[in-house]
N, C-alpha and C. Protein backbone atom coordinates (compact mmCIF):
# COMPACT_ATOMS: atom_id res chain seq x y z
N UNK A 1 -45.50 -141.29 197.46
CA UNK A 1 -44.27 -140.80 198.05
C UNK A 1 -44.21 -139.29 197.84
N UNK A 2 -43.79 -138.72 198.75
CA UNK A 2 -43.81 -137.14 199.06
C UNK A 2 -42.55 -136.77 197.70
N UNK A 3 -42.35 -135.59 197.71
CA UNK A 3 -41.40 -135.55 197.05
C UNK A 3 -39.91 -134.90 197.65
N UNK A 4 -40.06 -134.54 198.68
CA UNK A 4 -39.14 -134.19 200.06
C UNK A 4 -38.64 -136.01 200.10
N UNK A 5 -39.33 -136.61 200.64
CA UNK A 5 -38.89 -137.95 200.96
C UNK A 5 -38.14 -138.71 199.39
N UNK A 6 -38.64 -138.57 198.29
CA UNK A 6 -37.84 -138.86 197.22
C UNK A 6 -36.47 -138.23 196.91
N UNK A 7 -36.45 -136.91 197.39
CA UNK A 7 -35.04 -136.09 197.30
C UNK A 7 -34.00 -137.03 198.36
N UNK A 8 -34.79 -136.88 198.94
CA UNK A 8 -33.85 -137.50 200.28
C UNK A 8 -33.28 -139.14 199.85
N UNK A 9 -34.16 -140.28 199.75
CA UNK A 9 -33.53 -141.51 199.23
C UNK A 9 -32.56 -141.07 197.87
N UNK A 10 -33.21 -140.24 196.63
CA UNK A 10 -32.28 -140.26 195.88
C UNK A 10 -30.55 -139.61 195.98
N UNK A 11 -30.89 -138.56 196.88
CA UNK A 11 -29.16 -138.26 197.46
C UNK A 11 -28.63 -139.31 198.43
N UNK A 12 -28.96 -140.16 198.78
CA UNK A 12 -28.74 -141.26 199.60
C UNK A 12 -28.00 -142.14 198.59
N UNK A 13 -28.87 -142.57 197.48
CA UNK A 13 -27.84 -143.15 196.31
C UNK A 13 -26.86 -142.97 196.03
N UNK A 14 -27.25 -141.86 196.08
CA UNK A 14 -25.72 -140.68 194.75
C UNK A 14 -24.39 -140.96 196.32
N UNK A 15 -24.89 -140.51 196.98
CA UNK A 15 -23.69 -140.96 198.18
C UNK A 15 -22.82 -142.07 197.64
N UNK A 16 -23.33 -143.37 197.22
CA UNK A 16 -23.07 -144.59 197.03
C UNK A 16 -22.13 -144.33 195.84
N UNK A 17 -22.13 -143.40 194.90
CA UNK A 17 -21.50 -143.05 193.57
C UNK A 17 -20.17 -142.60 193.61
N UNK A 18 -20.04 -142.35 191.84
CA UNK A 18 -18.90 -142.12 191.99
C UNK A 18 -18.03 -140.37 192.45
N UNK A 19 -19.28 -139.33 192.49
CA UNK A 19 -19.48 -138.25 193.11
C UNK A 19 -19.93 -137.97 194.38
N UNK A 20 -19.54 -139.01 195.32
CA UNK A 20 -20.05 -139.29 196.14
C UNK A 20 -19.43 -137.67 197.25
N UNK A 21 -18.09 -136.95 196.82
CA UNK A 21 -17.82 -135.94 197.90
C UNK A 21 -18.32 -135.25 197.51
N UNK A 22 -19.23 -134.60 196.16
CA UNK A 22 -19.46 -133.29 195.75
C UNK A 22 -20.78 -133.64 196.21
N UNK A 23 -21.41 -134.68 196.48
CA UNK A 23 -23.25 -134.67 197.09
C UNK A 23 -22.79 -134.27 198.54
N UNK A 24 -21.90 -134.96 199.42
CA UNK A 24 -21.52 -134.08 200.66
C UNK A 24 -21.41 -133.23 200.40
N UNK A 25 -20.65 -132.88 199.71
CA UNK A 25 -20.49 -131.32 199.64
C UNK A 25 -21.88 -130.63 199.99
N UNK A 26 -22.71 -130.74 198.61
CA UNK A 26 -24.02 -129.96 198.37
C UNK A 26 -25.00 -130.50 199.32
N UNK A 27 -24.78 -131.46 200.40
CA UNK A 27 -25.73 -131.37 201.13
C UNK A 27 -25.17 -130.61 202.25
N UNK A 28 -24.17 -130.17 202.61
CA UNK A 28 -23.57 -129.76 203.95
C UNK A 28 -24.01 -128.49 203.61
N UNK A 29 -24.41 -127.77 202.58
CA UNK A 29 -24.36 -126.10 202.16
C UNK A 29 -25.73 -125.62 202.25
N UNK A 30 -26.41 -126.90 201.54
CA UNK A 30 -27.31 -126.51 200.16
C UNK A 30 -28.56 -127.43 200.12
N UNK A 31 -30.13 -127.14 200.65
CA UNK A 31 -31.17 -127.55 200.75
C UNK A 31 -31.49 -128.16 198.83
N UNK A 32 -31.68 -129.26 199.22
CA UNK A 32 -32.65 -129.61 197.77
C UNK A 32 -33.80 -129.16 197.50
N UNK A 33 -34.33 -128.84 196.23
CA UNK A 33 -35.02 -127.53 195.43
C UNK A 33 -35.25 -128.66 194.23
N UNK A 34 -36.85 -129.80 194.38
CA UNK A 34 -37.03 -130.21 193.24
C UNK A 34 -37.77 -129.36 191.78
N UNK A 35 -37.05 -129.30 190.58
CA UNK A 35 -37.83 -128.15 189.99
C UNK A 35 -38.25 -129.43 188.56
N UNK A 36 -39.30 -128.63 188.04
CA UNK A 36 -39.67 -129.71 186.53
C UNK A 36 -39.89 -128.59 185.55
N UNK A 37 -39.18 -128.94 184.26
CA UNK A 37 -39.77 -128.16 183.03
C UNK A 37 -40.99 -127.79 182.69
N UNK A 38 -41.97 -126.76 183.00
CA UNK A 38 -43.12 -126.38 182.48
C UNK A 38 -43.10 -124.90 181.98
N UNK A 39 -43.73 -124.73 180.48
CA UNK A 39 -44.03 -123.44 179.81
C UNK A 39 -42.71 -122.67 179.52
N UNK A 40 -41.62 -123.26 178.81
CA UNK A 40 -40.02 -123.25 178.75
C UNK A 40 -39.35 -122.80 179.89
N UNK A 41 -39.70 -123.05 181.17
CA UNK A 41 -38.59 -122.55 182.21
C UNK A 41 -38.57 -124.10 183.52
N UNK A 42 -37.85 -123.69 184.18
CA UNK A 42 -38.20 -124.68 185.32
C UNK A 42 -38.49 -124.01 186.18
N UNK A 43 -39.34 -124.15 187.13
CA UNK A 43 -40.57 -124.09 188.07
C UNK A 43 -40.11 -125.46 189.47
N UNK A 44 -40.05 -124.43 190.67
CA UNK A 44 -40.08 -125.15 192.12
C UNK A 44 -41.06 -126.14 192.00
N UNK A 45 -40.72 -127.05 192.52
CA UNK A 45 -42.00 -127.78 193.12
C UNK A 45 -41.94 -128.16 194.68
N UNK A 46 -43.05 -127.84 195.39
CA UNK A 46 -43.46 -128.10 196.53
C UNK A 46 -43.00 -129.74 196.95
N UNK A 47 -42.20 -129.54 198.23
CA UNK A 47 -41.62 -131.29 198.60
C UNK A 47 -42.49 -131.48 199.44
N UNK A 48 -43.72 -131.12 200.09
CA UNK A 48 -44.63 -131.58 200.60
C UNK A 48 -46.17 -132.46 199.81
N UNK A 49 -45.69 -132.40 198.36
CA UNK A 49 -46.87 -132.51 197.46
C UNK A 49 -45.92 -133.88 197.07
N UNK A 50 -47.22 -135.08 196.76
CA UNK A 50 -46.75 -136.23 196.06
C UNK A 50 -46.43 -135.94 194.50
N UNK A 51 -45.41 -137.52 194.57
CA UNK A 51 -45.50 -137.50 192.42
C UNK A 51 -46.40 -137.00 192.17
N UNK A 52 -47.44 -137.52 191.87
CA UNK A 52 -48.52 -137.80 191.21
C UNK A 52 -49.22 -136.61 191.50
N UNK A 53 -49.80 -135.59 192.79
CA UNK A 53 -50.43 -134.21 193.44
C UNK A 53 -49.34 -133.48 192.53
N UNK A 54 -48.00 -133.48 192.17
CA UNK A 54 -47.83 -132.41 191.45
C UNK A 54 -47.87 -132.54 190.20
N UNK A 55 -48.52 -133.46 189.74
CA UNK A 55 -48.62 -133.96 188.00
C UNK A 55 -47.78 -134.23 187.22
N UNK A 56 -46.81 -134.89 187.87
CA UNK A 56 -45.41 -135.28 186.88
C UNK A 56 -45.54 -136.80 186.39
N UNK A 57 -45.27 -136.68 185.45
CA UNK A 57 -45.52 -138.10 184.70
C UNK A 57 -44.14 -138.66 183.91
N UNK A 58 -44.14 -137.76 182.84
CA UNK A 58 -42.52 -138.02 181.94
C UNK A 58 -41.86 -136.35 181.69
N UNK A 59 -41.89 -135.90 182.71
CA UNK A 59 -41.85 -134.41 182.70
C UNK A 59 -40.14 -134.39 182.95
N UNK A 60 -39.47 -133.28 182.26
CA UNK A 60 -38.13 -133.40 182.71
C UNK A 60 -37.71 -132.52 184.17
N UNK A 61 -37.13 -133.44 185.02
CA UNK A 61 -36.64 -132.33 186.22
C UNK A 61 -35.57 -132.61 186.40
N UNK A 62 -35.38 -131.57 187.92
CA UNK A 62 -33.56 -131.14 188.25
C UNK A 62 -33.65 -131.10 189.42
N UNK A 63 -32.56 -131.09 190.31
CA UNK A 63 -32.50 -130.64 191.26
C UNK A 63 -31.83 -129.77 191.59
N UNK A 64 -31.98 -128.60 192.04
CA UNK A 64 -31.07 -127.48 192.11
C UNK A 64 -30.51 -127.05 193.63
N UNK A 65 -29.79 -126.39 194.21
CA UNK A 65 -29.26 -126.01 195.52
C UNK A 65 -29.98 -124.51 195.94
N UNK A 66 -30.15 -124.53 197.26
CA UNK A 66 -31.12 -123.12 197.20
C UNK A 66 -29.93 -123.21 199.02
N UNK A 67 -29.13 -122.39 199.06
CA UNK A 67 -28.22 -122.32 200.19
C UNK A 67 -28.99 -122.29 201.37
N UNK A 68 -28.31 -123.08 202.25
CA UNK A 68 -29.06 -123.42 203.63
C UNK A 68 -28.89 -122.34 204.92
N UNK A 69 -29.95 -121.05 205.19
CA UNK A 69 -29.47 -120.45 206.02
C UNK A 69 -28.84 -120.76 207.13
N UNK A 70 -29.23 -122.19 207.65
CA UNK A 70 -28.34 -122.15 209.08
C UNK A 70 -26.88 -122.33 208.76
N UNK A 71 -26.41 -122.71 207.82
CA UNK A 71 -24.97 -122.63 207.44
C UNK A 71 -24.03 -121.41 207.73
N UNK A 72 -24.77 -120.35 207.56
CA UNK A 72 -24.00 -119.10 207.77
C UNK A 72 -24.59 -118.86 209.43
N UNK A 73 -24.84 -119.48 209.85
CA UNK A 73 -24.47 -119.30 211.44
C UNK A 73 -23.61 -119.49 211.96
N UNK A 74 -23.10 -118.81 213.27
CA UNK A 74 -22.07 -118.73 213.99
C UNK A 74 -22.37 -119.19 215.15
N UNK A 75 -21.29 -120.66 215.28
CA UNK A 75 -22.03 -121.46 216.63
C UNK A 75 -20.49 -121.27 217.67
N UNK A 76 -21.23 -121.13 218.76
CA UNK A 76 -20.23 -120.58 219.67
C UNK A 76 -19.92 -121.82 220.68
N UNK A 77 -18.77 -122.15 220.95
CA UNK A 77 -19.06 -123.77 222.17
C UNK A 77 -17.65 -122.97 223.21
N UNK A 78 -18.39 -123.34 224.35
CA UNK A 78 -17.56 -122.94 225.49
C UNK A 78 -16.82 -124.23 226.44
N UNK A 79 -15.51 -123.96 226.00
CA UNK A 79 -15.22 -125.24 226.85
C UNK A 79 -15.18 -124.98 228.54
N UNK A 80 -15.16 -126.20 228.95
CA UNK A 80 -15.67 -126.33 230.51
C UNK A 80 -14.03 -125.66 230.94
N UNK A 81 -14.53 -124.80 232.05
CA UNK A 81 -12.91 -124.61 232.94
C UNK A 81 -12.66 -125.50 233.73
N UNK A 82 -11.39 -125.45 233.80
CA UNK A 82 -10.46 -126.08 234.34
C UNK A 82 -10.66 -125.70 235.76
N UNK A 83 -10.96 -126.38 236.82
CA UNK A 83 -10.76 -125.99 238.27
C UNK A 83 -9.85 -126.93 238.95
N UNK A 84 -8.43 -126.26 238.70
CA UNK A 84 -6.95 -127.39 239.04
C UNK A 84 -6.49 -126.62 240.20
């Protein structure tokens, strides 16, 4: 399993919880950013790389928010005229 595709089922859970508006929240804003403890800091990891391709075993991780540029776009909708 990718690790893009694991982010994704596990916020799917958390939906189900008892924080279930603050994961809306952070998904409406805020791209998931899986990171794991290595060499005292945490370190990105690639969501195109499996468990196992990025060597995590009993390693501690997080998920952090990295803000979603299309959010700060400005979407423009034109309503249809009226021809009365």
């Amino acid at each position: 399993m990718q690790i893009g595709d694991f982010l994704r089922d596990f916020l799917k859970i958390l939906l189900n919880g008892l924080g279930s508006e603050r994961v809306k929240a952070f998904r409406q804003r805020y791209l998931p950013i899986f990171q794991v403890y290595r060499n005292d800091k945490f370190i990105d990891v690639d969501s195109n790389l499996t468990i196992a391709g990025a060597g995590l075993n009993d390693d501690l991780c997080q998920i952090r928010g990295e803000k979603d540029p299309s959010f700060d776009r400005v979407l423009f909708s034109i309503a249809p005229h009226n021809k009365g």
